[in-house]
Protein backbone atom coordinates (compact mmCIF):
# COMPACT_ATOMS: atom_id res chain seq x y z
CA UNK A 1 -16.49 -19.18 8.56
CA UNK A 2 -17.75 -18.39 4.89
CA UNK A 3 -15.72 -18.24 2.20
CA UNK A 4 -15.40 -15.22 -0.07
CA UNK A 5 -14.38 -15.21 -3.71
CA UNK A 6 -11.76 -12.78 -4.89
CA UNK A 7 -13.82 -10.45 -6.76
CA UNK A 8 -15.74 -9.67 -3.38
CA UNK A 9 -13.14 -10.06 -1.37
CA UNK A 10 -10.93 -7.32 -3.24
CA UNK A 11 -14.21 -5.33 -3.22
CA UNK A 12 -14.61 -5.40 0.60
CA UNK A 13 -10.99 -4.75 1.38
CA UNK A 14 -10.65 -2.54 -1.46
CA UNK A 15 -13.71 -0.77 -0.14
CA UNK A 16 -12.35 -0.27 3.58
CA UNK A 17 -9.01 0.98 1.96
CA UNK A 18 -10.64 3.64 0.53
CA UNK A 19 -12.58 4.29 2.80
CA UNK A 20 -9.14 4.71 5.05
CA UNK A 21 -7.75 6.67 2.52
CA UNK A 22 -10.43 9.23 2.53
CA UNK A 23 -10.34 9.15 6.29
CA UNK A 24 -6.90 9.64 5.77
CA UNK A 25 -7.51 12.83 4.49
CA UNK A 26 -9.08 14.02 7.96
CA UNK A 27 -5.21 13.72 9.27
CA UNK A 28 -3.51 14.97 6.05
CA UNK A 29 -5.15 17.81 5.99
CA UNK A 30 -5.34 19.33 8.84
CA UNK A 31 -1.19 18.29 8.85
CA UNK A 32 -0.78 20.16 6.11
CA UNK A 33 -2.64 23.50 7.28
CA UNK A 34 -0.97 23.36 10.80
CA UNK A 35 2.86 22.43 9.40
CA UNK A 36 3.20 23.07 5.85
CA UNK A 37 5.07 21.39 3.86
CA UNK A 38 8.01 21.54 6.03
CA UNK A 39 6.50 20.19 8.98
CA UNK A 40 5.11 17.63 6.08
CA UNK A 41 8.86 16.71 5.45
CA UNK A 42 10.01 16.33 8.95
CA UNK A 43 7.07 14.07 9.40
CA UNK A 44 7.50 12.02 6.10
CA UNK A 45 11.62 11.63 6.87
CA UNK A 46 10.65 9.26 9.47
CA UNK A 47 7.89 7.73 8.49
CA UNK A 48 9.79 5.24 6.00
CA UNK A 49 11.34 3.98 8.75
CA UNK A 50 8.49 2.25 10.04
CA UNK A 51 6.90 1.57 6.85
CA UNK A 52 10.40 -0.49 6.27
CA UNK A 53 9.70 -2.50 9.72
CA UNK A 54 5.78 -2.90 8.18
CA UNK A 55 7.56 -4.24 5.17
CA UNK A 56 10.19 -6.16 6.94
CA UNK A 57 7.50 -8.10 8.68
CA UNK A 58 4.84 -8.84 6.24
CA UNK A 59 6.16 -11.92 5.24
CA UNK A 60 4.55 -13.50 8.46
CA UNK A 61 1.25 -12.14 8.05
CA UNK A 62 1.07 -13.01 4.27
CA UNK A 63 2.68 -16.23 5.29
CA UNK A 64 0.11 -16.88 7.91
CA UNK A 65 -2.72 -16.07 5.10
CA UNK A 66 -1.03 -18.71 2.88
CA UNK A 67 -0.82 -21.78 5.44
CA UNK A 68 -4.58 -21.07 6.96
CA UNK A 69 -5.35 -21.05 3.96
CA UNK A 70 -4.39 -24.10 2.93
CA UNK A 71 -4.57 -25.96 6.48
CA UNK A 72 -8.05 -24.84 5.71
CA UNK A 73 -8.55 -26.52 2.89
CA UNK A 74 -7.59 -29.67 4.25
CA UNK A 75 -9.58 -29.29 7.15
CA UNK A 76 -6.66 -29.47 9.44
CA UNK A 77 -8.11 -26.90 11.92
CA UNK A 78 -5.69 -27.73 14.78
CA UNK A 79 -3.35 -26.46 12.20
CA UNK A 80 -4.98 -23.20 11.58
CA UNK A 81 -4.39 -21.91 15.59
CA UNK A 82 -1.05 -23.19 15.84
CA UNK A 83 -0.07 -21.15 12.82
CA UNK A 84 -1.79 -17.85 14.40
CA UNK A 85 0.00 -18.93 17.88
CA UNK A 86 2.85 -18.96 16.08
CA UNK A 87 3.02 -16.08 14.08
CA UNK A 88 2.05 -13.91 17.22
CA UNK A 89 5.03 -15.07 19.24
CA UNK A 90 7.64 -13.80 15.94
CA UNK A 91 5.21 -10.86 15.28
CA UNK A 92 5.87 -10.09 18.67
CA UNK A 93 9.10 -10.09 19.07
CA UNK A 94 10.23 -7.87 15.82
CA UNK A 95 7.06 -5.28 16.96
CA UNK A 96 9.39 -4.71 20.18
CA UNK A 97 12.77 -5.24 18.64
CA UNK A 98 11.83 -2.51 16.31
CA UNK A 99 10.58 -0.25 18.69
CA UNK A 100 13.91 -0.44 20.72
CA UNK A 101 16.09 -0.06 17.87
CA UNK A 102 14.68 3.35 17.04
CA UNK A 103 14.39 4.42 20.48
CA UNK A 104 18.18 3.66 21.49
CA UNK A 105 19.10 4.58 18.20
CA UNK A 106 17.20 7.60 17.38
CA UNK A 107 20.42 10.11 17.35
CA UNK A 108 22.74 8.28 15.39
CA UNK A 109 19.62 7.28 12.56
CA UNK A 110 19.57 10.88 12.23
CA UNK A 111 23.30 11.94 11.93
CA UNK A 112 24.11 9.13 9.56
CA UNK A 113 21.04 10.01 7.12
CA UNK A 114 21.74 13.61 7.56
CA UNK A 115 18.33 14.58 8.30
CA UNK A 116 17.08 18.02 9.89
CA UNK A 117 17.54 17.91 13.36
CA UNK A 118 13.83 18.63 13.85
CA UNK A 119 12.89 15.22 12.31
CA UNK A 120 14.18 13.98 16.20
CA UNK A 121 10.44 14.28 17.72
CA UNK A 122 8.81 12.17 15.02
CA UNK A 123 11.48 9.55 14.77
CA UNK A 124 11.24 8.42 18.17
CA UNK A 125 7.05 9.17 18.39
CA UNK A 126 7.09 6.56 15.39
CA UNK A 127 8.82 4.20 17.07
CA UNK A 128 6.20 3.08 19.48
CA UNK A 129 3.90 2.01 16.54
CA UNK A 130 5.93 -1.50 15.35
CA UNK A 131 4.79 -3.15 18.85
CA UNK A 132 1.26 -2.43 18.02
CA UNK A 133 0.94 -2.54 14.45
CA UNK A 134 2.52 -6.22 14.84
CA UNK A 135 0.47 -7.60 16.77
CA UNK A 136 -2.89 -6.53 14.81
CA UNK A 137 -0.68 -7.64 11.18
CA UNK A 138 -0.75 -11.32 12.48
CA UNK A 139 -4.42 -11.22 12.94
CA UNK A 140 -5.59 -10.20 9.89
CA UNK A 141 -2.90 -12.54 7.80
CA UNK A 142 -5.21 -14.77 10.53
CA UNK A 143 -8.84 -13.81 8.83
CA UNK A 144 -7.47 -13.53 5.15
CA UNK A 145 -6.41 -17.00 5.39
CA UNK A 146 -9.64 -18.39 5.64
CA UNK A 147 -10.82 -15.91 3.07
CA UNK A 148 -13.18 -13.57 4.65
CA UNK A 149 -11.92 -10.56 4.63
CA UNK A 150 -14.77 -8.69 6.69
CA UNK A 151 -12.91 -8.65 9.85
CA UNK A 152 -9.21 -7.03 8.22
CA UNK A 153 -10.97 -4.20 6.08
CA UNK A 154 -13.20 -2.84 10.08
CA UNK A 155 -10.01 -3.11 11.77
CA UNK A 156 -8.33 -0.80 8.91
CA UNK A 157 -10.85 1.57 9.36
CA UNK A 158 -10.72 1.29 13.16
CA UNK A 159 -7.07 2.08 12.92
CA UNK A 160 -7.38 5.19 10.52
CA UNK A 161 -10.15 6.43 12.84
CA UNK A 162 -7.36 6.60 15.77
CA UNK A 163 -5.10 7.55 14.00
CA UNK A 164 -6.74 10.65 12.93
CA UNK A 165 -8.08 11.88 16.15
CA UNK A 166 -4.55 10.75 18.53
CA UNK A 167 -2.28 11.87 15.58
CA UNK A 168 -4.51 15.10 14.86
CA UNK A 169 -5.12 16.04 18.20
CA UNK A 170 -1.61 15.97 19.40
CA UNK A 171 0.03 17.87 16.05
CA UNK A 172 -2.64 20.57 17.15
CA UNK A 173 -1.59 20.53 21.11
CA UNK A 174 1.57 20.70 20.32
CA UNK A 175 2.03 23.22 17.65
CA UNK A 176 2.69 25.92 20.20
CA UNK A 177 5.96 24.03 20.78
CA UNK A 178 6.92 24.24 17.09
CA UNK A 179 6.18 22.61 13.85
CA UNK A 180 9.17 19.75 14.51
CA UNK A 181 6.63 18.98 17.94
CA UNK A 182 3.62 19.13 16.05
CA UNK A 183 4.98 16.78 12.98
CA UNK A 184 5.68 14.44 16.37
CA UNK A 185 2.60 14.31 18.23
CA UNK A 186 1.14 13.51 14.37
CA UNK A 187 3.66 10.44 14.12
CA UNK A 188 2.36 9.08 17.50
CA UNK A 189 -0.91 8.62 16.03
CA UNK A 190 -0.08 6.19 13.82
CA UNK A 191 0.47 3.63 17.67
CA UNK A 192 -3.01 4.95 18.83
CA UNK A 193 -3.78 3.19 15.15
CA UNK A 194 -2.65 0.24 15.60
CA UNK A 195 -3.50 -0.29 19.30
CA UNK A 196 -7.46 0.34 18.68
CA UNK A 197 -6.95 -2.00 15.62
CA UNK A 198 -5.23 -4.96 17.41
CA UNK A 199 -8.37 -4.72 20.12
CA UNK A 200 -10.66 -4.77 17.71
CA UNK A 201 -9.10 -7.86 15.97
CA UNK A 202 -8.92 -9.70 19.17
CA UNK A 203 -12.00 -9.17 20.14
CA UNK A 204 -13.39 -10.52 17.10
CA UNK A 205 -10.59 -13.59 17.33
CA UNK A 206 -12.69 -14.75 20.63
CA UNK A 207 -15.67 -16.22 18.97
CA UNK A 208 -14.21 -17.87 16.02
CA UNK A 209 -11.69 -19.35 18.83
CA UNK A 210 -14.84 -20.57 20.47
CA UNK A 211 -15.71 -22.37 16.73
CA UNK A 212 -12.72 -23.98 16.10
CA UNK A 213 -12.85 -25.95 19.51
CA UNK A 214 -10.18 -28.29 19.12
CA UNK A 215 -7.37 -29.16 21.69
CA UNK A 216 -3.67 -27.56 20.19
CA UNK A 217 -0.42 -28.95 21.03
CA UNK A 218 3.23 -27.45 19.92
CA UNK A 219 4.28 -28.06 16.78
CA UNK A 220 7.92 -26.70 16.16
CA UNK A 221 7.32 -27.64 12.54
CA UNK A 222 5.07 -24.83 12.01
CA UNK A 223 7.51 -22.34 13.17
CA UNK A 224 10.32 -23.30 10.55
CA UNK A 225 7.21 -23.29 8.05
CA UNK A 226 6.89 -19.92 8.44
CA UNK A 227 9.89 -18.73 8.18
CA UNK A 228 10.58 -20.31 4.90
CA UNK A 229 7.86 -18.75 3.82
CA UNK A 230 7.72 -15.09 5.73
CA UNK A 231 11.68 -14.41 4.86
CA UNK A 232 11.43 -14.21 1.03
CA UNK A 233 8.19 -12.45 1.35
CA UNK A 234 9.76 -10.34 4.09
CA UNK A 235 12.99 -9.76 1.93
CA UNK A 236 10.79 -8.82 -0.73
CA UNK A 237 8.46 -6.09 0.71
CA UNK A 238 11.69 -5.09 2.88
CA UNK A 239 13.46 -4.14 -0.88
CA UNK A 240 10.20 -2.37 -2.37
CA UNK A 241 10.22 -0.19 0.97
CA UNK A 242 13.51 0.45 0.52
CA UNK A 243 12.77 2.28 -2.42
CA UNK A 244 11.23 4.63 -0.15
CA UNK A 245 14.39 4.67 2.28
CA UNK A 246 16.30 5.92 -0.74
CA UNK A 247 14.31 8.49 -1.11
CA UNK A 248 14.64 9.42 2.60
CA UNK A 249 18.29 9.06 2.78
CA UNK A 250 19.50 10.11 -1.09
CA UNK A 251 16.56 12.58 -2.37
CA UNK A 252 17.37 15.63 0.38
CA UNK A 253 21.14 15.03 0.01
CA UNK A 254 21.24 15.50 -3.45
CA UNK A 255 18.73 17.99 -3.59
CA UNK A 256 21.55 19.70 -1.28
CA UNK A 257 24.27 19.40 -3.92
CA UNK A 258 22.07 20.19 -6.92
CA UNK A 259 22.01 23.90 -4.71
CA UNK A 260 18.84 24.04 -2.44
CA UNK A 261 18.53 25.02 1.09
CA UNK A 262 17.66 22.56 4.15
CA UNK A 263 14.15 24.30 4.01
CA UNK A 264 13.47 24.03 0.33
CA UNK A 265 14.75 20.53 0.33
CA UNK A 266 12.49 19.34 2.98
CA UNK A 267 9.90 21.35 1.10
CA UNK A 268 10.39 19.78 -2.23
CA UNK A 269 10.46 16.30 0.04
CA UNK A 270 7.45 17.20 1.43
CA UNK A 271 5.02 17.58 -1.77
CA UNK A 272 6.69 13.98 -2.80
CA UNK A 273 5.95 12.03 -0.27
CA UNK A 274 3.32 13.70 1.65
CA UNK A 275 1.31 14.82 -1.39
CA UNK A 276 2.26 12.74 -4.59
CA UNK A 277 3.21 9.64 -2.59
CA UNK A 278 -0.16 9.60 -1.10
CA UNK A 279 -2.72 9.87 -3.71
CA UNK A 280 -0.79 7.42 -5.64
CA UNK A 281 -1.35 5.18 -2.63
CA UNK A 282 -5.25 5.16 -2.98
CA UNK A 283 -5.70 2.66 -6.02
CA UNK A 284 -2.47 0.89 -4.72
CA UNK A 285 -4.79 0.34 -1.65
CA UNK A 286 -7.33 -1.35 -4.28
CA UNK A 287 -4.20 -3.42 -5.57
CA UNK A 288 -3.04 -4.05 -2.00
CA UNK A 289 -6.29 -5.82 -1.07
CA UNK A 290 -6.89 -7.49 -4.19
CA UNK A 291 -3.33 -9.03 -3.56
CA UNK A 292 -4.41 -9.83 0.26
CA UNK A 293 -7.81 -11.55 -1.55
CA UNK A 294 -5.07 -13.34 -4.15
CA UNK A 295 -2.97 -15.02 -1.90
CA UNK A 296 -4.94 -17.48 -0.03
CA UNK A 297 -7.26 -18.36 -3.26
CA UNK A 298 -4.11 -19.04 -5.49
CA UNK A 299 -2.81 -20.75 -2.51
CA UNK A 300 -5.64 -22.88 -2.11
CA UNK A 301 -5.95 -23.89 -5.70
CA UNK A 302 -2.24 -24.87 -5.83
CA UNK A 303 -2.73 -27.42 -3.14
CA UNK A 304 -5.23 -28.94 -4.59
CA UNK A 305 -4.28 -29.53 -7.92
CA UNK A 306 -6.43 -27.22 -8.92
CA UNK A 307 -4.11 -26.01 -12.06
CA UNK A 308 -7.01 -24.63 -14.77
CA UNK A 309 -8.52 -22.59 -11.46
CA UNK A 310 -4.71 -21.41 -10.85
CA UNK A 311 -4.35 -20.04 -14.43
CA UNK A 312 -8.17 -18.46 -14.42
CA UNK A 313 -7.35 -16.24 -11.15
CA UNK A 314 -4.13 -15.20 -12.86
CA UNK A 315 -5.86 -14.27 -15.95
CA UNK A 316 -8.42 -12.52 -13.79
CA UNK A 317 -6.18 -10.61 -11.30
CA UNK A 318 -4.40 -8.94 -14.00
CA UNK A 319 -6.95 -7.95 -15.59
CA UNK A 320 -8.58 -6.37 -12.52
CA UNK A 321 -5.03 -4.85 -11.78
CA UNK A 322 -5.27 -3.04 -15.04
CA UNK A 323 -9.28 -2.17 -14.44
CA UNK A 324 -7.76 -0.72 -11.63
CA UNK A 325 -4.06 1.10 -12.43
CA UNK A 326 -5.29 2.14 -16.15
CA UNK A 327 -8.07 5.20 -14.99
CA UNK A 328 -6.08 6.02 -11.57
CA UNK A 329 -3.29 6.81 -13.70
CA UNK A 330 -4.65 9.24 -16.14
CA UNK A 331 -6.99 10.55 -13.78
CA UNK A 332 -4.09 11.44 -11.17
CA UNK A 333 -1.95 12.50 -14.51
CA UNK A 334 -5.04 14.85 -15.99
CA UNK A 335 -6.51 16.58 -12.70
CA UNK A 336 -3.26 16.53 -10.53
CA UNK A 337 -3.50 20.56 -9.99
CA UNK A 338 -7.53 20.20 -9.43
CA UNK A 339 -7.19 17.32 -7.19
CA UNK A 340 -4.27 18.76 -5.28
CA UNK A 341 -6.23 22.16 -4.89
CA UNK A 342 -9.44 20.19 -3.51
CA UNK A 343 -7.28 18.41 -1.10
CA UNK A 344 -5.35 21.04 0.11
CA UNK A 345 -6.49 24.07 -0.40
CA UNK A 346 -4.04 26.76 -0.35
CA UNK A 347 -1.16 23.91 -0.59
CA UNK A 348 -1.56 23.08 -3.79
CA UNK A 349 2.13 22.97 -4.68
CA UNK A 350 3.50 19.75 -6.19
CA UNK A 351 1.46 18.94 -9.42
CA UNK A 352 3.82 18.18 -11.78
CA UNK A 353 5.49 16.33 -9.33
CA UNK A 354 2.04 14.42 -9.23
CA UNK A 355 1.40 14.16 -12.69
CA UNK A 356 4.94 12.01 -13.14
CA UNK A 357 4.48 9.74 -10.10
CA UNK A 358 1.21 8.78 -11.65
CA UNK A 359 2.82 7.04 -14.28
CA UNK A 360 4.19 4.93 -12.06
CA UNK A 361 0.94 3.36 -10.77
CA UNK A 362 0.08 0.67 -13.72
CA UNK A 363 4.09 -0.85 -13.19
CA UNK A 364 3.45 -1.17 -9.10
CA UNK A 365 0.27 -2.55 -9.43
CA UNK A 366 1.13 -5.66 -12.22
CA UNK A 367 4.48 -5.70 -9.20
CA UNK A 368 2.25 -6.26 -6.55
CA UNK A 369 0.35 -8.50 -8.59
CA UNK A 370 2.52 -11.13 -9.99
CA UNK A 371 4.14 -11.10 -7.19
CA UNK A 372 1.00 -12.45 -4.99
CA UNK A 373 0.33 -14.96 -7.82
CA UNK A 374 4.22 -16.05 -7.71
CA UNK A 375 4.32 -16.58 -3.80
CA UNK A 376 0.86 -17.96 -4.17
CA UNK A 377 2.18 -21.06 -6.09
CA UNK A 378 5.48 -21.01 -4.25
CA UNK A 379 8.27 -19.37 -5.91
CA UNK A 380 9.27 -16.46 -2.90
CA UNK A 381 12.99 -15.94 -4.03
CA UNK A 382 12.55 -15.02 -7.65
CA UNK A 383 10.13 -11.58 -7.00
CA UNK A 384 12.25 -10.67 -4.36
CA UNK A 385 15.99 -10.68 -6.74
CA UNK A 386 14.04 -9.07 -9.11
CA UNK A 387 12.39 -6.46 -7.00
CA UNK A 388 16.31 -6.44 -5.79
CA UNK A 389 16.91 -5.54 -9.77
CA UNK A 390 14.44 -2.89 -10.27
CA UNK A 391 15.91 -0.83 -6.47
CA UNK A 392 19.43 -1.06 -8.20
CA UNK A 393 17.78 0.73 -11.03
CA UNK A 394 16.19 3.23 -8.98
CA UNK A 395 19.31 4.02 -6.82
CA UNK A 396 21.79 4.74 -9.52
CA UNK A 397 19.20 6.97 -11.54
CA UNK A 398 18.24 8.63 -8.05
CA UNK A 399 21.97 8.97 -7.02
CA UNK A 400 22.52 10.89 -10.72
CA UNK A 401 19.60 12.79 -11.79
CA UNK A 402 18.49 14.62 -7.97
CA UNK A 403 21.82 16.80 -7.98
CA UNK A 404 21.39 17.84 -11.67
CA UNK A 405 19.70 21.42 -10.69
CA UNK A 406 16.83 21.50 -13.47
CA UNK A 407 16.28 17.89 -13.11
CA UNK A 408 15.97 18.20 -9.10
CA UNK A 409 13.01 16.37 -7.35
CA UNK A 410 11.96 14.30 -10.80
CA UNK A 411 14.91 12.24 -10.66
CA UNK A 412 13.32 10.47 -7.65
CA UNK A 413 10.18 9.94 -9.69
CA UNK A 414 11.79 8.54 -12.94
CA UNK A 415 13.78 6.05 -10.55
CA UNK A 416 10.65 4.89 -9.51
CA UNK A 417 8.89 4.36 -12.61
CA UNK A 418 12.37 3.33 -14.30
CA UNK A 419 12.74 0.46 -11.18
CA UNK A 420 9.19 -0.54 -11.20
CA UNK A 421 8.79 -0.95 -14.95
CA UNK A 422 12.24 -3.30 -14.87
CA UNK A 423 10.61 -5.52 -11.84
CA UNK A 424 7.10 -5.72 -13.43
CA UNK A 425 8.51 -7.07 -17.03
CA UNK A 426 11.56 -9.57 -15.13
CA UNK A 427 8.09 -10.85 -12.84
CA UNK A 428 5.58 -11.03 -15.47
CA UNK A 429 8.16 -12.97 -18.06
CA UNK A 430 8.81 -15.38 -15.19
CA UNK A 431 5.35 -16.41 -14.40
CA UNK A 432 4.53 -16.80 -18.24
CA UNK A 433 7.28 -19.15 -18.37
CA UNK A 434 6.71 -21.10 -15.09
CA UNK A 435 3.16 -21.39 -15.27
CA UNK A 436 3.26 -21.71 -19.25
CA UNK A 437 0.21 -19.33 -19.81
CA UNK A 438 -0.25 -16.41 -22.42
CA UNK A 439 -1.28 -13.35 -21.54
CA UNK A 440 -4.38 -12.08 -23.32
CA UNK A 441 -2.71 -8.59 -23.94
CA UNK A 442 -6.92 -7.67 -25.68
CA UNK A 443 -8.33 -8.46 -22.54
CA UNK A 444 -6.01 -7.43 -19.75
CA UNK A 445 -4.52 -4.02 -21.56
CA UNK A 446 -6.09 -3.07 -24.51
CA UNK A 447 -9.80 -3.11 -23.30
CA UNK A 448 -9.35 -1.16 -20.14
CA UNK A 449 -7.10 1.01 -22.11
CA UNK A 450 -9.98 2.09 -23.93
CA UNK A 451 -12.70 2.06 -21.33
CA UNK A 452 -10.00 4.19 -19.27
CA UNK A 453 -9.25 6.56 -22.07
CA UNK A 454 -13.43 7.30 -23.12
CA UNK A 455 -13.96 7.83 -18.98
CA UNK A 456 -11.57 10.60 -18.94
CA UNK A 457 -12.49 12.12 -22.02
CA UNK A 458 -15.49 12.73 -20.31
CA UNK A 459 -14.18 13.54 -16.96
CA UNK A 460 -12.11 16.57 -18.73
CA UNK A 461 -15.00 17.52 -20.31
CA UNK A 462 -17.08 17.44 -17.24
CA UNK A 463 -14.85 19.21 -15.27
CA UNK A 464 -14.13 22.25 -17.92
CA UNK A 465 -18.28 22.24 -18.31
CA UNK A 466 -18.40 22.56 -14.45
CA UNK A 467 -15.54 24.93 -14.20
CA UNK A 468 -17.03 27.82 -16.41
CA UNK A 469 -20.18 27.35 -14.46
CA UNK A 470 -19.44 27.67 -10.91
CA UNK A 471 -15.69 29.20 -11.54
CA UNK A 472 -14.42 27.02 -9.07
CA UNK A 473 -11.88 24.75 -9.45
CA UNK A 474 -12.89 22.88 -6.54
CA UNK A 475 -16.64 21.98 -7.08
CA UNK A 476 -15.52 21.01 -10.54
CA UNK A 477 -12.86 18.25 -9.29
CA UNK A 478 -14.97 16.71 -6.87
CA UNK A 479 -17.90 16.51 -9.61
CA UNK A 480 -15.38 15.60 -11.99
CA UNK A 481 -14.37 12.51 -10.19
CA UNK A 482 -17.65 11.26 -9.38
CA UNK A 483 -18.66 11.13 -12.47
CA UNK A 484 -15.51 9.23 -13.73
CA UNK A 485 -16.56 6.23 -11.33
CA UNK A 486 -20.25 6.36 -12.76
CA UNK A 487 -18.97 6.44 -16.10
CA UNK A 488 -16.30 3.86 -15.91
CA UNK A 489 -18.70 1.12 -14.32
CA UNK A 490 -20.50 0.69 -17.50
CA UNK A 491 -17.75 1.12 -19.76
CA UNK A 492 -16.00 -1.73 -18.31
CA UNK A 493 -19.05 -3.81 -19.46
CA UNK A 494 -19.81 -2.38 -22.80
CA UNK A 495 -16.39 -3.46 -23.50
CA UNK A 496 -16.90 -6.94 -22.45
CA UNK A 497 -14.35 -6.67 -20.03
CA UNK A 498 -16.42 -8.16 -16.91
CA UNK A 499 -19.98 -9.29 -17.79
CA UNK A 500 -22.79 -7.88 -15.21
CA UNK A 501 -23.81 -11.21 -14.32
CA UNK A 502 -20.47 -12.27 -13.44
CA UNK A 503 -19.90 -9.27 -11.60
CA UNK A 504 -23.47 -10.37 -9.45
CA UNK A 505 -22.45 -13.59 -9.30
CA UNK A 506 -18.65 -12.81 -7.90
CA UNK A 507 -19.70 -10.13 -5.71
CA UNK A 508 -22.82 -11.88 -3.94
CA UNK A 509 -21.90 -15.34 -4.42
CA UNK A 510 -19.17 -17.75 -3.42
């Protein structure tokens, strides 16, 4: 199977993310006009549940990208399906665990939390979606590892696609029932998701089974092999999700004591995580799959020997991670009311609440990041006690800024960025040390900072031109943005910060 390099591999996952994202949009929507914001809430109180068993469990998949990768490089292919085999059997086994943990626990989840009663019907509808999601997560850790990423970015789309017409449908079936049924039926979507993914996946598995045509015979070996490497990882995303299951758990509780009402608190909830929380997500979806391109390159590198190509794709993934965080952030910061209006019309609530979380995005990026590179090259404890660090950081300021009344719902933001910002600078000293580099602060910061800053200049500009035009907000966003991604292109190489031919070379080229 050919080989991608990272540049086009982070361009054809990154791609299919957005692309997901903006599909996403086809289920947030709609959500949003049916439920509202509290219907939002009830939905987004149990949704970190599962993204905590997603997180709990992508050490195997990342683990499997890792040893493919390098089995690959080797050319130990008998080595390549045993790993898949493998990770399939422990991929199984946590999907269902999962699953029956919520079920059987679904009541007592809620009492001890103190969630709305309502939150019941999506709890247990999202429960269903670890023994899917599982099974589809250890084939694409599968594909990444031998570094085409083709297959993973179709079967994200795939899964957005039924997720969006199972979760949509239902929330609309059942809204005569009541919002707390609707928010439900739209939790269930997220197993049609997964399902349709994970046949997709395995469908494409069968041919490149028929390629690799070698005889496989147990190797226990493997198994220990991938736990040593899918705990720390595991541990890892497990504490960076957690930072959501504070949010969950603390954020509504202390929004109680600080004097709101079970409505208003699941309302205020609500435009976090179901508004601010997800457009923040769409350039960490760029991050997420140029960490998923990151992996099995570094990885292959390191095993060879390969220590000048280790230190180039370190210098070159940061500086695409601030290509990337640098413009997200003050576009999400500048046109949070615009871009919240053209999402959801009518429920346009939440800016400011926006605007903050946006400054988040450059710290969880350069987390994400350096934390690839350092798992890459085989250090998996250190992110993970420093990610444990940065979650201390963000519970204590959580815990004491939510109940302070004026304060409220931005004390769960500035935990965020406070955690984030301790994890990315405890990571990024680390790997400086470790791998004895120096960080080209010119290149990697200052440049984008600049290309970033002249794009939305003229996006503002742009937008206000728009604006007094056609007098709606709307039009003028959507415009707006556009142009930003024409304009930013070239300002990334009139800066010198890629070169066009390297761009052509890295994009079309191995």
């Amino acid at each position: 199977m050919k080989k991608q390099s990272l540049i086009k591999g982070t361009v054809i996952l990154g791609s299919a993310g957005i692309i997901s994202k903006f599909l996403g949009l086809f289920f947030r929507w709609p959500l949003q006009m049916l439920v509202g914001d509290e219907g939002v809430g009830y939905y987004q109180m149990s949704f970190p549940l599962y993204m905590f068993f997603v997180a709990a469990a992508s050490g195997i998949p990342v683990a499997v990208s890792k040893m493919v990768s390098e089995r690959n490089a080797i050319g130990d292919y008998e080595g390549i399906i045993q790993v898949l085999r493998k990770s399939l059997l422990l991929m199984f086994i946590l999907g269902t665990g999962f699953t029956a943990v919520l079920l059987i626990f679904s009541n007592p989840i809620i009492h001890f939390l103190k969630w709305d009663r309502k939150s019941y019907y999506s709890l247990v509808a999202i429960a269903f979606a670890p023994m899917f999601i599982s099974i589809m997560s250890a084939f694409r850790g599968f594909f990444q590892g031998l570094q085409n990423m083709n297959y993973t970015a179709v079967s994200q789309i795939v899964e957005q696609i039924g997720r969006v017409i199972v979760g949509v449908g239902l929330a609309y079936l059942l809204l005569p029932k009541g919002i707390e049924y609707s928010a439900g039926g739209a939790a269930l979507g997220a197993a049609a998701g997964g399902l349709f993914g994970g046949i997709y996946l395995i469908i494409k598995y069968i041919p490149v089974r028929r390629e690799i045509n070698v005889k496989v015979r147990d190797n226990r070996d493997i198994l220990s092999k991938l736990l040593y490497i899918a705990i720390p990882v595991s541990l890892g995303a497990a504490v960076s999700s957690i930072m959501s299951l504070i949010d969950s758990a603390l954020v509504p509780q202390k929004l109680l004591e600080a004097g709101f009402t079970y409505k208003d608190a699941a309302i205020l909830y609500g435009q976090l995580t179901g508004k601010a929380f997800v457009l923040i997500n769409i350039p960490l979806t760029i991050s997420a799959a140029l960490c998923a391109s990151l992996m099995p390159i570094i990885a292959e590198s390191h095993v060879l020997n390969r220590r000048l190509d280790v230190i180039n794709k370190v210098d070159l993934s940061f500086k695409l991670s601030m290509v990337i965080a640098l413009p997200s952030m003050l576009g999400l910061y500048t046109l949070a009311y615009p871009i919240l209006n053209l999402i959801f019309p009518g429920q346009s609530a939440g800016s400011s609440i926006l605007q903050y979380s946006a400054l988040s995005v450059p710290f969880i990026i350069l987390v994400q990041t350096s934390t690839a590179i350092l798992q890459g090259v085989g250090y998996y404890i250190r992110p993970v006690f420093n990610l444990s660090l940065g979650c201390i950081v963000k519970v204590v300021l959580t815990l004491f800024l939510v109940a302070i009344p004026y304060v409220n719902i931005y004390g769960a933001v500035c935990g965020s960025i406070a955690g984030y910002f301790v994890t990315c600078v405890l990571n990024i000293v680390f790997l400086v040390k470790k791998l004895k580099i120096t960080v080209n602060y010119s290149e990697i910061v200052i440049k984008p900072a600049f290309a970033s800053i002249f794009m939305i200049i003229a996006v503002v500009i742009i937008y206000m031109c728009v604006y007094n035009y056609t007098v709606s907000s709307r039009i003028a966003c959507f415009l707006a943005i556009i142009s930003g991604f024409i304009i930013y292109i070239p300002l990334v190489i009139i800066f010198k910060i890629f070169k066009y031919s390297y761009i052509k070379n890295k994009i079309f080229k191995r």
